[in-house]
N, C-alpha and C. Protein backbone atom coordinates (compact mmCIF):
# COMPACT_ATOMS: atom_id res chain seq x y z
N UNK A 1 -22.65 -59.11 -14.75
CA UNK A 1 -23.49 -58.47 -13.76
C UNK A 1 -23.39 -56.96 -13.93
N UNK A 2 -24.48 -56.37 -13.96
CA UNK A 2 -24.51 -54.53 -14.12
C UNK A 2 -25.60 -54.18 -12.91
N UNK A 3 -25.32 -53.25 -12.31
CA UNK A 3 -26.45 -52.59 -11.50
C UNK A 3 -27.00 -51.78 -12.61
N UNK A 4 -28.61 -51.32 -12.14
CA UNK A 4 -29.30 -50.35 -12.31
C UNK A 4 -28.78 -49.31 -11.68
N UNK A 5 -29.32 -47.86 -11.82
CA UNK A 5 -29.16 -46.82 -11.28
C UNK A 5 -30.30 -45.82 -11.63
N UNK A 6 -30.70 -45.33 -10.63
CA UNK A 6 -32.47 -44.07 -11.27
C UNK A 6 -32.58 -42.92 -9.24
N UNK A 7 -32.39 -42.41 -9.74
CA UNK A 7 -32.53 -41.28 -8.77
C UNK A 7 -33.98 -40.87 -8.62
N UNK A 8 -34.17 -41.22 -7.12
CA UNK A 8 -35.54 -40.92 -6.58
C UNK A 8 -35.42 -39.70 -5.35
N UNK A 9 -36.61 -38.64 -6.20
CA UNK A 9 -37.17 -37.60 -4.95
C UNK A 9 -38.02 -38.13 -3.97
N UNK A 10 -37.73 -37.45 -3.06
CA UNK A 10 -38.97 -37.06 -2.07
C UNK A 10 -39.25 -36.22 -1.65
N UNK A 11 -40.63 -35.77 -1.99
CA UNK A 11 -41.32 -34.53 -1.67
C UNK A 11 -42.19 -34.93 -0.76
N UNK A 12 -42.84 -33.28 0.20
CA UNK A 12 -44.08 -33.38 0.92
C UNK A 12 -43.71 -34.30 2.33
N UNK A 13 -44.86 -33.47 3.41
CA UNK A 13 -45.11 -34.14 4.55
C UNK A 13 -45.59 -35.51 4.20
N UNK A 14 -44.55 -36.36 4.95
CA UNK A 14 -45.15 -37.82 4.38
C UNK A 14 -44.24 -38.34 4.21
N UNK A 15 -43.38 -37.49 3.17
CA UNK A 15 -42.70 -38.52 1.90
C UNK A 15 -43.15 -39.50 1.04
N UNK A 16 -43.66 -38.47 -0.06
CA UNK A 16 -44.31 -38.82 -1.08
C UNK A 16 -42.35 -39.23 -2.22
N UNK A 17 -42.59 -40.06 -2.73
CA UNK A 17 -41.29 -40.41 -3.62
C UNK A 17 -41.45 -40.99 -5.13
N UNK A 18 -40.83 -39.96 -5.92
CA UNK A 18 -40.99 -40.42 -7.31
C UNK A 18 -39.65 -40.68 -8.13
N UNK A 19 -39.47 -41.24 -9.04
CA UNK A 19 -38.06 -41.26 -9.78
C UNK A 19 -38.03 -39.70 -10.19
N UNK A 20 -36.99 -39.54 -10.89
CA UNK A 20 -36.94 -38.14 -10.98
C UNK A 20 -36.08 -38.38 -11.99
N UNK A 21 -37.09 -37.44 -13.07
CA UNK A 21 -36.09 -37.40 -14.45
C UNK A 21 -35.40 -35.95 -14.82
N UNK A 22 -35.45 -35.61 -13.50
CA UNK A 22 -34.34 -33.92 -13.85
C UNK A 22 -34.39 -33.40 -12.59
N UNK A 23 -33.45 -33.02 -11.74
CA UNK A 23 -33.28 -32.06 -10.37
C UNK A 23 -33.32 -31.03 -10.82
N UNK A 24 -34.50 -29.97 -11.48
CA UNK A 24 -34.92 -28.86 -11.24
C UNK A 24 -34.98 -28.00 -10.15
N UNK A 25 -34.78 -27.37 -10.03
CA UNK A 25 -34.70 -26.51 -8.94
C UNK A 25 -36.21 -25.60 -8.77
N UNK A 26 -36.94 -25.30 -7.96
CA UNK A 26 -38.17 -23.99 -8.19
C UNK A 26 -38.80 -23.53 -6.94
N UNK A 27 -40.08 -22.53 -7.06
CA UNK A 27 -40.33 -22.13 -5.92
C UNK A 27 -41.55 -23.46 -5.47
N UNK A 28 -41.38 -24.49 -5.78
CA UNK A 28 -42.44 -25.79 -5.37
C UNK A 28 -41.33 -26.63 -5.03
N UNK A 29 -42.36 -27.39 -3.84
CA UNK A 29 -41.51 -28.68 -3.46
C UNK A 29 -42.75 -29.83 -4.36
N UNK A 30 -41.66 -29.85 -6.05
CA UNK A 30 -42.59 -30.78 -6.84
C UNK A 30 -41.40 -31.40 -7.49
N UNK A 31 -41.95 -32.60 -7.63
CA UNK A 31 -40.58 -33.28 -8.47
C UNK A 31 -41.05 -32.75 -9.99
N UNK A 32 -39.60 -33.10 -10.83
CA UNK A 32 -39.58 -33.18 -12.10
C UNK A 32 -40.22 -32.04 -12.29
N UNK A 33 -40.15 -30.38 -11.86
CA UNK A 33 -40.86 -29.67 -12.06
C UNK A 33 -40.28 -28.74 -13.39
N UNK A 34 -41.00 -28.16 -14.17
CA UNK A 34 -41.29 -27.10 -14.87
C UNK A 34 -40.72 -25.75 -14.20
N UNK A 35 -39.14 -25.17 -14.41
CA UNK A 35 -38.97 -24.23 -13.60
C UNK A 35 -39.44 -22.98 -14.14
N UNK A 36 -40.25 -22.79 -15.60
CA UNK A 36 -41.00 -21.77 -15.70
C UNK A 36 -42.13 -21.62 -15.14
N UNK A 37 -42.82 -22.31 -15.00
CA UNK A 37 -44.16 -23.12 -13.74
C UNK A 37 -43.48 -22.88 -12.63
N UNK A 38 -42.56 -22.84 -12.04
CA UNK A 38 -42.75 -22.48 -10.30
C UNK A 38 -40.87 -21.13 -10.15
N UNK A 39 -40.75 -20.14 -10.50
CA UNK A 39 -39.83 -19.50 -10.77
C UNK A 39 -39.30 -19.14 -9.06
N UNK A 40 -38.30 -19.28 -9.21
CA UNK A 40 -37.56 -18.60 -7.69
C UNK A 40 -37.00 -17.40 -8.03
N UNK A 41 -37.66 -16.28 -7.27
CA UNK A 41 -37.91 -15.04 -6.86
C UNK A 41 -36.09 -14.83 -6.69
N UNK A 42 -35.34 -13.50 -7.41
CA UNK A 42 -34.27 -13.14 -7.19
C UNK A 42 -33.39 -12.48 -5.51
N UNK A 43 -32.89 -12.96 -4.79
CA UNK A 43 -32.74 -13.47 -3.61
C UNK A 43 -33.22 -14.22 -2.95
N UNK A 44 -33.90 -15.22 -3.31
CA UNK A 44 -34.67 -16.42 -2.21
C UNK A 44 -33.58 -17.90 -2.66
N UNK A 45 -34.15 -18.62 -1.80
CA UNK A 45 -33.70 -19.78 -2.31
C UNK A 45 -34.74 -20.38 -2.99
N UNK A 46 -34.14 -21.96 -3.28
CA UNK A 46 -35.13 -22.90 -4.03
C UNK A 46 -35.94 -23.92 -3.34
N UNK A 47 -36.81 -24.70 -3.03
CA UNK A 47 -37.28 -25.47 -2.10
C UNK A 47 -36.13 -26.75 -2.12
N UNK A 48 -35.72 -27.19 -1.00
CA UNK A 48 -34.73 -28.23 -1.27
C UNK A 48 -35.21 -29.36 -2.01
N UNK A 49 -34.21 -30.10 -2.47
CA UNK A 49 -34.47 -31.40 -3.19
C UNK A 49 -33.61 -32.51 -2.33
N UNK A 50 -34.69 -33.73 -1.91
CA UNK A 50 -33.89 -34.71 -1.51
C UNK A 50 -33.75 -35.92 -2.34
N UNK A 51 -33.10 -36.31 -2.57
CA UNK A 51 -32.72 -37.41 -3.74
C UNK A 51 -32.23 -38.51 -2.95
N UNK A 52 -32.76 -39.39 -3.25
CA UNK A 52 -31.49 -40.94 -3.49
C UNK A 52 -31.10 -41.82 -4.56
N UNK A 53 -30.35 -42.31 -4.31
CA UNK A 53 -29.95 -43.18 -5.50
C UNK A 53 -30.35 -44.47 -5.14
N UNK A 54 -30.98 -45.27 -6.38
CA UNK A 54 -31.34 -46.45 -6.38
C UNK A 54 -30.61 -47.53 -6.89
N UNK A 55 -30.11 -48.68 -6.16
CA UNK A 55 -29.44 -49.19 -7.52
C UNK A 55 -30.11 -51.08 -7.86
N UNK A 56 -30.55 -51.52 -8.36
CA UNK A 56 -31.24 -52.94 -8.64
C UNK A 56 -30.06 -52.96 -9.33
N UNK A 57 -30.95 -54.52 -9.78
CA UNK A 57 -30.18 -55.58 -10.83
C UNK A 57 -28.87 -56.47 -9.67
N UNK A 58 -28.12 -57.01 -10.58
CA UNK A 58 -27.58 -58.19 -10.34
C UNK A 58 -26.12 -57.11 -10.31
N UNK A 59 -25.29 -57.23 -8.90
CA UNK A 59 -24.11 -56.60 -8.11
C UNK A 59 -23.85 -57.46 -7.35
N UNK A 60 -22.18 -57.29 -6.93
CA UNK A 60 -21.65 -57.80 -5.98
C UNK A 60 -21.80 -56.61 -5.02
N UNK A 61 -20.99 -55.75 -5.08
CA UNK A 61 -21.29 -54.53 -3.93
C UNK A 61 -21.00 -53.01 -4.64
N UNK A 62 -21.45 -51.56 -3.95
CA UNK A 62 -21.73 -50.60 -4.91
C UNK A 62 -20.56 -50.13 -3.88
N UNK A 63 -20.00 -49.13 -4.14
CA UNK A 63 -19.25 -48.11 -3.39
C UNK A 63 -18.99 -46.89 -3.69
N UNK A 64 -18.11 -46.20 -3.06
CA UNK A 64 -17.19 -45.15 -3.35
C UNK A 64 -18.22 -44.09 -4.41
N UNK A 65 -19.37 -43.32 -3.17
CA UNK A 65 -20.42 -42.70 -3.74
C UNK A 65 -19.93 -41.20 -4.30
N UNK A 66 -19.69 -40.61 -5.52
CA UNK A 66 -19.20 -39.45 -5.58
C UNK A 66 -20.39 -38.21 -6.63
N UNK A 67 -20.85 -37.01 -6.39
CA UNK A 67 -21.77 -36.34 -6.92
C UNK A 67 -20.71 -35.22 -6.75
N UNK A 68 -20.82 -34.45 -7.88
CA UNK A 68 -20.34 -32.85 -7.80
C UNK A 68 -21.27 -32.46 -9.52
N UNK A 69 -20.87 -31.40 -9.24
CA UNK A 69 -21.48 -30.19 -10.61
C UNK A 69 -20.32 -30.13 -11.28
N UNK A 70 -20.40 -31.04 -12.50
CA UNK A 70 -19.43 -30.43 -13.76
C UNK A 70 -19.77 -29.98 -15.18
N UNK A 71 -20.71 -29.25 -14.86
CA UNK A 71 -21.06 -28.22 -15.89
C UNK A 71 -21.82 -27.30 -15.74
N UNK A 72 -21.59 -26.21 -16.33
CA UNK A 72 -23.06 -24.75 -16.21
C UNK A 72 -22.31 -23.93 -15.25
N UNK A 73 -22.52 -23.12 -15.66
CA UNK A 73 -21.85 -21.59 -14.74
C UNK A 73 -22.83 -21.48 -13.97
N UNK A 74 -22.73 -20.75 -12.95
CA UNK A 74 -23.31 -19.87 -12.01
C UNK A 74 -23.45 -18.48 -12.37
N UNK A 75 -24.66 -17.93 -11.78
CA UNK A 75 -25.09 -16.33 -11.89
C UNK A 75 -24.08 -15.62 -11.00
N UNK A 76 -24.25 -14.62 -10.97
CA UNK A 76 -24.07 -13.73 -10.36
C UNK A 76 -24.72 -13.77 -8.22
N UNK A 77 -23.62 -14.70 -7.59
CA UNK A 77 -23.98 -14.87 -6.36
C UNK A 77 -25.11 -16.35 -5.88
N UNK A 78 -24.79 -16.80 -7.13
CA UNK A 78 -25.60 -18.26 -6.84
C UNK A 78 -24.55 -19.54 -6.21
N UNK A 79 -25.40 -19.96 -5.81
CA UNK A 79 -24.67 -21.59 -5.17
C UNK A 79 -25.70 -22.59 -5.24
N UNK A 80 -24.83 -23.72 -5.18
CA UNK A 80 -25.68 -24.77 -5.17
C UNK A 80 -25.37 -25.82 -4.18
N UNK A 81 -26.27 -25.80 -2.63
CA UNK A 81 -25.47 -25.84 -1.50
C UNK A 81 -26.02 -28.08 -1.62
N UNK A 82 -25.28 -28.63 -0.43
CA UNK A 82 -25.54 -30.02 -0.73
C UNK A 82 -25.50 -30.39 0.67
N UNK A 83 -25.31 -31.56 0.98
CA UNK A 83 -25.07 -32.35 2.13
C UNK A 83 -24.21 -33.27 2.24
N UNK A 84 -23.36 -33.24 0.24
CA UNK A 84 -22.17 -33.76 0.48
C UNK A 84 -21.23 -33.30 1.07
N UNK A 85 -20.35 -34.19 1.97
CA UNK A 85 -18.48 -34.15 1.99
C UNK A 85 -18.00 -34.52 2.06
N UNK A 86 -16.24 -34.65 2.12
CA UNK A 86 -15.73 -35.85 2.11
C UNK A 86 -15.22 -35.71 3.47
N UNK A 87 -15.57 -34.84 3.95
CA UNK A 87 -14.94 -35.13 5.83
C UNK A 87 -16.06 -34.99 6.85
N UNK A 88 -16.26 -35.56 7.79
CA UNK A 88 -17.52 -35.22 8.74
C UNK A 88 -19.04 -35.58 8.28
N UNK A 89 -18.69 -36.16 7.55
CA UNK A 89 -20.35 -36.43 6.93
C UNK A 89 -21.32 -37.07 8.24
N UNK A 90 -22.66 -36.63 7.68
CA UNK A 90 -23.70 -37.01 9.00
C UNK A 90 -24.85 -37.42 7.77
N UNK A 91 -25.51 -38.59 8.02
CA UNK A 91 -26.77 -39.16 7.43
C UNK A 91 -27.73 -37.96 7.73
N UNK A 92 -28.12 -37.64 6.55
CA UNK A 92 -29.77 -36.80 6.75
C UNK A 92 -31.43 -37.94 6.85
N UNK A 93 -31.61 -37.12 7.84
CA UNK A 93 -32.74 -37.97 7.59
C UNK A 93 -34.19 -37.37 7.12
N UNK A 94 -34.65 -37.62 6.37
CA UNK A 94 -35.83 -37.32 6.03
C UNK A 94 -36.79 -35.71 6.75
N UNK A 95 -37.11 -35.13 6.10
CA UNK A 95 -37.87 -33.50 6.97
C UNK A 95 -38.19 -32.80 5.68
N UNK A 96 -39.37 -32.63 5.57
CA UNK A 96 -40.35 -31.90 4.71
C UNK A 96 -39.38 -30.85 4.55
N UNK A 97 -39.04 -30.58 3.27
CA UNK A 97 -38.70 -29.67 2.03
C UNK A 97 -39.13 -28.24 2.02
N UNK A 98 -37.77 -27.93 2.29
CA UNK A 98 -38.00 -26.32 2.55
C UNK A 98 -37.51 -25.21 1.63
N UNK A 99 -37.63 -24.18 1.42
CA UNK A 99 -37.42 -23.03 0.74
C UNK A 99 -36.68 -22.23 1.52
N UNK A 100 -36.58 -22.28 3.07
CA UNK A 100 -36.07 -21.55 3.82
C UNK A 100 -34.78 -22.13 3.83
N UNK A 101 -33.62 -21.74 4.64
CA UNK A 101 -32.45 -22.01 3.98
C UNK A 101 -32.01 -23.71 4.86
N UNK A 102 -31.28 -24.31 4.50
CA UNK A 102 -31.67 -25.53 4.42
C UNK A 102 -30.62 -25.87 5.80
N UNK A 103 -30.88 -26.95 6.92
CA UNK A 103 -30.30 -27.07 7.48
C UNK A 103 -29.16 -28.11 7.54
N UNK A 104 -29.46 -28.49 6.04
CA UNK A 104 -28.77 -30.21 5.87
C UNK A 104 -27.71 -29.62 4.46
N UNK A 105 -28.36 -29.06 3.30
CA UNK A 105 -27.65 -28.59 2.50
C UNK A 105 -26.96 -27.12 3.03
N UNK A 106 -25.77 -27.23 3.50
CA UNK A 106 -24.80 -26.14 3.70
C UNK A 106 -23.79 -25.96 3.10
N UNK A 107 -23.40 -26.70 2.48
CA UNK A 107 -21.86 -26.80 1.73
C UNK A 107 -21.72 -27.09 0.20
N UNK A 108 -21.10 -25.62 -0.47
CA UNK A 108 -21.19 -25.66 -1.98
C UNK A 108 -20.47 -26.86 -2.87
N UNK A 109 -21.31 -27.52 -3.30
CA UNK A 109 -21.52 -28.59 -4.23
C UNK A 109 -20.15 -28.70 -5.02
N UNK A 110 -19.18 -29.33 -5.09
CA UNK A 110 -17.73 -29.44 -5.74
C UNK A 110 -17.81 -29.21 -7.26
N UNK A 111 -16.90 -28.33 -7.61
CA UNK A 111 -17.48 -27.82 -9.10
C UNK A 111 -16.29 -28.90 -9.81
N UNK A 112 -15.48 -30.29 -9.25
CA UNK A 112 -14.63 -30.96 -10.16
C UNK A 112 -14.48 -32.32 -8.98
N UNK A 113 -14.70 -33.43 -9.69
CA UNK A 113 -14.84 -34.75 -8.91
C UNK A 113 -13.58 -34.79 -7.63
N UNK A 114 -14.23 -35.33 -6.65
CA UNK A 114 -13.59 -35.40 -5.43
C UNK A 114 -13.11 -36.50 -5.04
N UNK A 115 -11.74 -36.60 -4.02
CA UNK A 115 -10.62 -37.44 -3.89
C UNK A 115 -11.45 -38.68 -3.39
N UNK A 116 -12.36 -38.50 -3.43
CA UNK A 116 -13.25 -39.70 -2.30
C UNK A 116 -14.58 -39.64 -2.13
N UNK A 117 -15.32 -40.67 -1.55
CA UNK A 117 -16.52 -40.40 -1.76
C UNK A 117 -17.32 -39.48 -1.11
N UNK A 118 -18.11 -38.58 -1.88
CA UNK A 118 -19.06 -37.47 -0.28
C UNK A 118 -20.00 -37.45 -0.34
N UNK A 119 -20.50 -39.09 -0.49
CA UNK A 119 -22.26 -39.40 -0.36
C UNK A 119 -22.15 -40.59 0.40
N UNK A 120 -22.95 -41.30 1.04
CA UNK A 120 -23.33 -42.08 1.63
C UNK A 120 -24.21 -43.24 1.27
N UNK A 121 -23.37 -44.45 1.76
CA UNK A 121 -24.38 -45.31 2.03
C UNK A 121 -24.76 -46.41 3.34
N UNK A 122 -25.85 -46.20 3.73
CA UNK A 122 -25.57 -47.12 5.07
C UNK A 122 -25.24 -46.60 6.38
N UNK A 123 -25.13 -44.98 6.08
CA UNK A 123 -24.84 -43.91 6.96
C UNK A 123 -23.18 -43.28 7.18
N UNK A 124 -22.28 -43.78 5.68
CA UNK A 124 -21.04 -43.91 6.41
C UNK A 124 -20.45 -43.39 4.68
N UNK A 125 -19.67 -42.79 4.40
CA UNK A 125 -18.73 -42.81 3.23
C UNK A 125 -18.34 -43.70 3.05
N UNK A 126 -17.96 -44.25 3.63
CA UNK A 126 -17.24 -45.95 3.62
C UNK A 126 -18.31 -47.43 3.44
N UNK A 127 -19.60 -46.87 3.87
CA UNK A 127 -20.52 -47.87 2.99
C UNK A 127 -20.35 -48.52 1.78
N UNK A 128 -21.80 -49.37 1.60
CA UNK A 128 -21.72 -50.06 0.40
C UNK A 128 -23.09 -50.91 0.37
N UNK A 129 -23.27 -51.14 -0.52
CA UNK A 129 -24.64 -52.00 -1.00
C UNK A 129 -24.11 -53.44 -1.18
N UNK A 130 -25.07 -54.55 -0.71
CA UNK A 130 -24.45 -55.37 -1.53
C UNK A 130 -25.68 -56.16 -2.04
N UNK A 131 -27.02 -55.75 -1.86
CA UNK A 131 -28.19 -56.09 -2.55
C UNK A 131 -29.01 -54.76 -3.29
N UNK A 132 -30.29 -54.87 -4.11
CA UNK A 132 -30.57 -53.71 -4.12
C UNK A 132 -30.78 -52.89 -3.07
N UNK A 133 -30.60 -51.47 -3.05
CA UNK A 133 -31.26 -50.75 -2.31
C UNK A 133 -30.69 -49.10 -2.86
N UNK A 134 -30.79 -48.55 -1.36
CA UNK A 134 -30.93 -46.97 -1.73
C UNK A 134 -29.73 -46.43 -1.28
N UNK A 135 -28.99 -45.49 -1.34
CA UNK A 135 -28.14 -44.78 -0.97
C UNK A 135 -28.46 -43.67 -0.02
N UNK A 136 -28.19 -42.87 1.03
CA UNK A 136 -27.96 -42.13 1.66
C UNK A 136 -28.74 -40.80 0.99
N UNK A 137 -29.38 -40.09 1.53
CA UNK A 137 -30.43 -38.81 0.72
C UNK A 137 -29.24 -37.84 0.52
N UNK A 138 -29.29 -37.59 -1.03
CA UNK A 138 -28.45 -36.18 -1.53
C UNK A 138 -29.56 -35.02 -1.00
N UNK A 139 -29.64 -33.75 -0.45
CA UNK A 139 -29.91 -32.77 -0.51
C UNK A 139 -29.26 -32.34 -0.80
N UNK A 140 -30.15 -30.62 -1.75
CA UNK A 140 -29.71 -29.96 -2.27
C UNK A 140 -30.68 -28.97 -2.09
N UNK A 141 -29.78 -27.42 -2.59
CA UNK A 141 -30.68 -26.26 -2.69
C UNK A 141 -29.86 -25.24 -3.09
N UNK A 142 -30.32 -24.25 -4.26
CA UNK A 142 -30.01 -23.26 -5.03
C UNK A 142 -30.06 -21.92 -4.00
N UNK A 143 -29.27 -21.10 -4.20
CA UNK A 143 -29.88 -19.93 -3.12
C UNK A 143 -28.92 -18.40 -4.51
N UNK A 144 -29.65 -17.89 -4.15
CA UNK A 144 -29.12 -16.43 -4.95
C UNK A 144 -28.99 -15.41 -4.27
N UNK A 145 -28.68 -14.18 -4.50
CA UNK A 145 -29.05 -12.97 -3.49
C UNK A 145 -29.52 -12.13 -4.52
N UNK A 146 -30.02 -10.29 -4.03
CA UNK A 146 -30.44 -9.33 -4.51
C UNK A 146 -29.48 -9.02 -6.10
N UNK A 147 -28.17 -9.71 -6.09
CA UNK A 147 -27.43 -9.87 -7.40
C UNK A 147 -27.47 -10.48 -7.77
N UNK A 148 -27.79 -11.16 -8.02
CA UNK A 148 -28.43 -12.26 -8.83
C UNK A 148 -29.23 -11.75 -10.17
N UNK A 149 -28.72 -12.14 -11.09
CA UNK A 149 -29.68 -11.93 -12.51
C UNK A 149 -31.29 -12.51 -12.42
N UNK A 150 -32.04 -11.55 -12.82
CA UNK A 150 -33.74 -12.26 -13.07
C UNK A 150 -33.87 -13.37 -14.28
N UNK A 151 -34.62 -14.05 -14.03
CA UNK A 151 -34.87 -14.83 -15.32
C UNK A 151 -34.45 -16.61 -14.98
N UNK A 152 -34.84 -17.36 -16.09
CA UNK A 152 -33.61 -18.33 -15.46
C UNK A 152 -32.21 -18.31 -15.39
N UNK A 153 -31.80 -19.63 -14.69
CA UNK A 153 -30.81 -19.51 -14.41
C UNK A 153 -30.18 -20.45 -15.36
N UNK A 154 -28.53 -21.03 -15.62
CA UNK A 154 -27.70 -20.99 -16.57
C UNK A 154 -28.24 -22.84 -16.39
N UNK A 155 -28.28 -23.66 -17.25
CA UNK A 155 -28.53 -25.23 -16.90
C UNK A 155 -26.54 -26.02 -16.33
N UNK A 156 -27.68 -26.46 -15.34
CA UNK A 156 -26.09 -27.81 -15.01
C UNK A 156 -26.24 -28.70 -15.04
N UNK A 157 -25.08 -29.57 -14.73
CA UNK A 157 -25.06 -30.88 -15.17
C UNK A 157 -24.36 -31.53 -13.83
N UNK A 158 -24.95 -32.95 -13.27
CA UNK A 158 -24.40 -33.01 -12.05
C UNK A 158 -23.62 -34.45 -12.35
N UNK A 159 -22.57 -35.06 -11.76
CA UNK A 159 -22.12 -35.94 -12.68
C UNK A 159 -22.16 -37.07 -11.00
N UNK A 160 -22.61 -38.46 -11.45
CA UNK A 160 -22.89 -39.38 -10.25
C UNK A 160 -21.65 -40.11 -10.50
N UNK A 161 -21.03 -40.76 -9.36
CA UNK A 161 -19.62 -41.56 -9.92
C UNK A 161 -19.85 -42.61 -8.82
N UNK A 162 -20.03 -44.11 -8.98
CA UNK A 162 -19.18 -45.17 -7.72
C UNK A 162 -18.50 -46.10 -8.40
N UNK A 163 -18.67 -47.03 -7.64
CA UNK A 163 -17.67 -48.22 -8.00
C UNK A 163 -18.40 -49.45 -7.70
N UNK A 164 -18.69 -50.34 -8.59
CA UNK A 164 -19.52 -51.69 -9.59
C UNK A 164 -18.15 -52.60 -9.31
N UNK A 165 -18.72 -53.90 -8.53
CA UNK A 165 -18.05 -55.03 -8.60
C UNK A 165 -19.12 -55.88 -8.14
C-alpha cells in the first residue's frame, strides 16, 4: 500500500483550486505562476499562497504532518512567513488571498525539520487521514523590506515530511 501525494492551491474569491506544480511566490494571486510575469515590488509582500496536501491511493492512516524550508538563502530582510507550528496551532480557514500582510501566515517558516508535526490534519497536529483526503491549508507569504535586493529572489526548496502506515 503507498499513498499519493500532489499539493493543491487555492486561489480567488470562490476558491478556485488547482494542483500546483511550484509555490511561486508573485505580485498575482495565480497558481503555478511565472514570477517574472507578476514581480513583487522591493518592500511589499507576495500575495499569499494557500496550499493543501492531497493524499489518494491505498493507506492505512497518514500522520505526523511536517513542512519547513531546507534550502535557498534569503535576501537581505526576507522571510517566508507560514501558518505552521508546533505549539498553538489553529485551522485556517479559507479567505481570498492577499498581498497585504497576512493574518494566518505570521510565523517564519523553520529553516531545519521540526520535533513534531506543524501542519494539520482534521484541525489538530495530532490528526490523521485514514481515507483519501486533504490536509489542513498551508499558508504562506514572502514579505521583504526597503533592503531587500531588486530582482529575483534566491530559489527554495520546501521539504514535506509524514508518516505512511
Amino acid at each position: 500500500m503507498t499513498a499519493s501525494f500532489a499539493i493543491h492551491e487555492s486561489n480567488e474569491v470562490g476558491e478556485t483550486t488547482s494542483v500546483a506544480t511550484d509555490v511561486n511566490f508573485g505580485s498575482s494571486d495565480t497558481p503555478n505562476l511565472t514570477t517574472a510575469s507578476y514581480p513583487i515590488d522591493v518592500g511589499d509582500n507576495s500575495y499569499e499562497k494557500w496550499e493543501r496536501f492531497q493524499f489518494t491511493g491505498s493507506f492505512n492512516k497518514i500522520e505526523n504532518l511536517k513542512v519547513w524550508k531546507s534550502a535557498g538563502n534569503y535576501q537581505t530582510d526576507e522571510v517566508i512567513n507560514t501558518n505552521g507550528t508546533t505549539s498553538g496551532y489553529s485551522q485556517a480557514s479559507f479567505a481570498t488571498p492577499t498581498a497585504s500582510g497576512s493574518s494566518e501566515a505570521t510565523i517564519a517558516i523553520p529553516t531545519s525539520e521540526p520535533a513534531g508535526a506543524n501542519m494539520g490534519i482534521a484541525g489538530a497536529l495530532s490528526g490523521s487521514l485514514t481515507a483519501v483526503g486533504y490536509s489542513d491549508y498551508w499558508v504562506l507569504q514572502t514579505t521583504s523590506s526597503a533592503s531587500t535586493e531588486a530582482g529575483d529572489g534566491n530559489q527554495k526548496t520546501f521539504t514535506i515530511k509524514y508518516q505512511e502506515s
